[in-house]
Protein backbone atom coordinates (compact mmCIF):
# COMPACT_ATOMS: atom_id res chain seq x y z
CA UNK A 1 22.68 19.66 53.71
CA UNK A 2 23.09 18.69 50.19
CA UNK A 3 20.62 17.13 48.20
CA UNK A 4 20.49 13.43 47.27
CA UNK A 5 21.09 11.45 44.04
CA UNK A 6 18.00 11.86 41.93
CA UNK A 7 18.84 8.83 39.13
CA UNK A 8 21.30 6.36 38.66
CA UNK A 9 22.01 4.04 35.59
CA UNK A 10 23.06 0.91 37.78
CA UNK A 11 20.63 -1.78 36.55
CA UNK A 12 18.92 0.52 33.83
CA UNK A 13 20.36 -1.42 31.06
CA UNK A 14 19.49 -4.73 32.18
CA UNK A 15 15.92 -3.88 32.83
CA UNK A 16 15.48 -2.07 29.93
CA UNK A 17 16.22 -5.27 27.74
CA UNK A 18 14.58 -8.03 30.09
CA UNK A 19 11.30 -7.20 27.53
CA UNK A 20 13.76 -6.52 24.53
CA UNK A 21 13.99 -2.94 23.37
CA UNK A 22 11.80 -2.76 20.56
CA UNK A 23 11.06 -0.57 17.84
CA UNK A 24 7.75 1.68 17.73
CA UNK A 25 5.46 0.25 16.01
CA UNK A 26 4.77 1.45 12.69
CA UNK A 27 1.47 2.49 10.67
CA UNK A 28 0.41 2.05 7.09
CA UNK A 29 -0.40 5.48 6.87
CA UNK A 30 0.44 8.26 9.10
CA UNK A 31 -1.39 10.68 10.57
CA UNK A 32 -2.38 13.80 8.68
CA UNK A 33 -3.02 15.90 11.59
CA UNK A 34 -0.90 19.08 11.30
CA UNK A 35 -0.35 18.90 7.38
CA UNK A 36 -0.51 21.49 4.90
CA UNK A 37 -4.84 21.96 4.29
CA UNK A 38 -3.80 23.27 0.53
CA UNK A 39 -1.80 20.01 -0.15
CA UNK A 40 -4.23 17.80 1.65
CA UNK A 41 -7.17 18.67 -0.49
CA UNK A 42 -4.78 18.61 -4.11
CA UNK A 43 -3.61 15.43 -3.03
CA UNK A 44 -7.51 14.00 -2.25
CA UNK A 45 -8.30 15.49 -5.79
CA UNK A 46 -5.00 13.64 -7.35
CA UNK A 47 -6.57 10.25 -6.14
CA UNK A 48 -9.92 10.82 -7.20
CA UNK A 49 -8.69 11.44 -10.80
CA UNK A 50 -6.10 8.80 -10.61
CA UNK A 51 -8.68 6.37 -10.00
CA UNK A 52 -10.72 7.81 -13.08
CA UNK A 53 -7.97 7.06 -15.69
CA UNK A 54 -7.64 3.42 -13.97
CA UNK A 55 -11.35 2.82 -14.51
CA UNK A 56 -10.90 4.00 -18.40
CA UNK A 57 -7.63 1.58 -18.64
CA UNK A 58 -9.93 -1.46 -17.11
CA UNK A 59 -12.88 -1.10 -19.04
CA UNK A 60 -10.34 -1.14 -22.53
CA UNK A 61 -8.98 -4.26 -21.14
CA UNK A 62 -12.24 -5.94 -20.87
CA UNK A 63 -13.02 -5.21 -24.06
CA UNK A 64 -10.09 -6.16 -25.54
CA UNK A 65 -10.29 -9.48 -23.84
CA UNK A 66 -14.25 -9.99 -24.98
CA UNK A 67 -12.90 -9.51 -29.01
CA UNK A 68 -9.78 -11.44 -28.43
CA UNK A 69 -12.26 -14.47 -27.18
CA UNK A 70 -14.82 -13.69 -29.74
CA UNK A 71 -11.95 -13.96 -32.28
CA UNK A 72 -11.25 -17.54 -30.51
CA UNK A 73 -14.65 -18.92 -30.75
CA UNK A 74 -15.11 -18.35 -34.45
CA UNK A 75 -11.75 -19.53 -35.24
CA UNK A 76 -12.36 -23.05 -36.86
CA UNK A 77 -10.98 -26.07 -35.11
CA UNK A 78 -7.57 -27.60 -36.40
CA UNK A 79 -8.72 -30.46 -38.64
CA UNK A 80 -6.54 -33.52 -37.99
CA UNK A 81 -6.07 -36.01 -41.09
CA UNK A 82 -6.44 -39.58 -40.08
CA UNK A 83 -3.67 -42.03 -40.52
């Protein structure tokens, strides 16, 4: 005797989208696993040093904003003539 049907797609459709078909989810960062070791450590390197020259940029900025204020605060007031 022959063997049976295994699968049918009657009514696969419809319950398939009676919970919506929906997308995998997606991550803010993928995994690693399974990447390159050489590349993995040059790229933890990269944001180490990336975050060095951000510190340098940030620390100029402060002080450019402490002598720009300083600059403000000894700059006499506008005198206003009376009328």
């Amino acid at each position: 005797m022959a063997k049976s049907k295994n699968y049918s797609h009657h009514n696969q459709n419809r319950k398939n989208h009676r919970n919506g078909i929906k997308k995998p989810k997606t991550h803010r960062h993928s995994s690693q696993d399974g990447m390159d070791r050489k590349f993995l450590r040059n790229l933890r390197f990269s944001k180490k040093n990336n975050k060095l020259g951000k510190k340098k940029v940030r620390a100029q900025n402060e002080r450019q904003w402490a002598e720009k204020a300083a600059r403000l605060a000894a700059k006499p007031a506008p005198v206003v003539a009376a009328a």
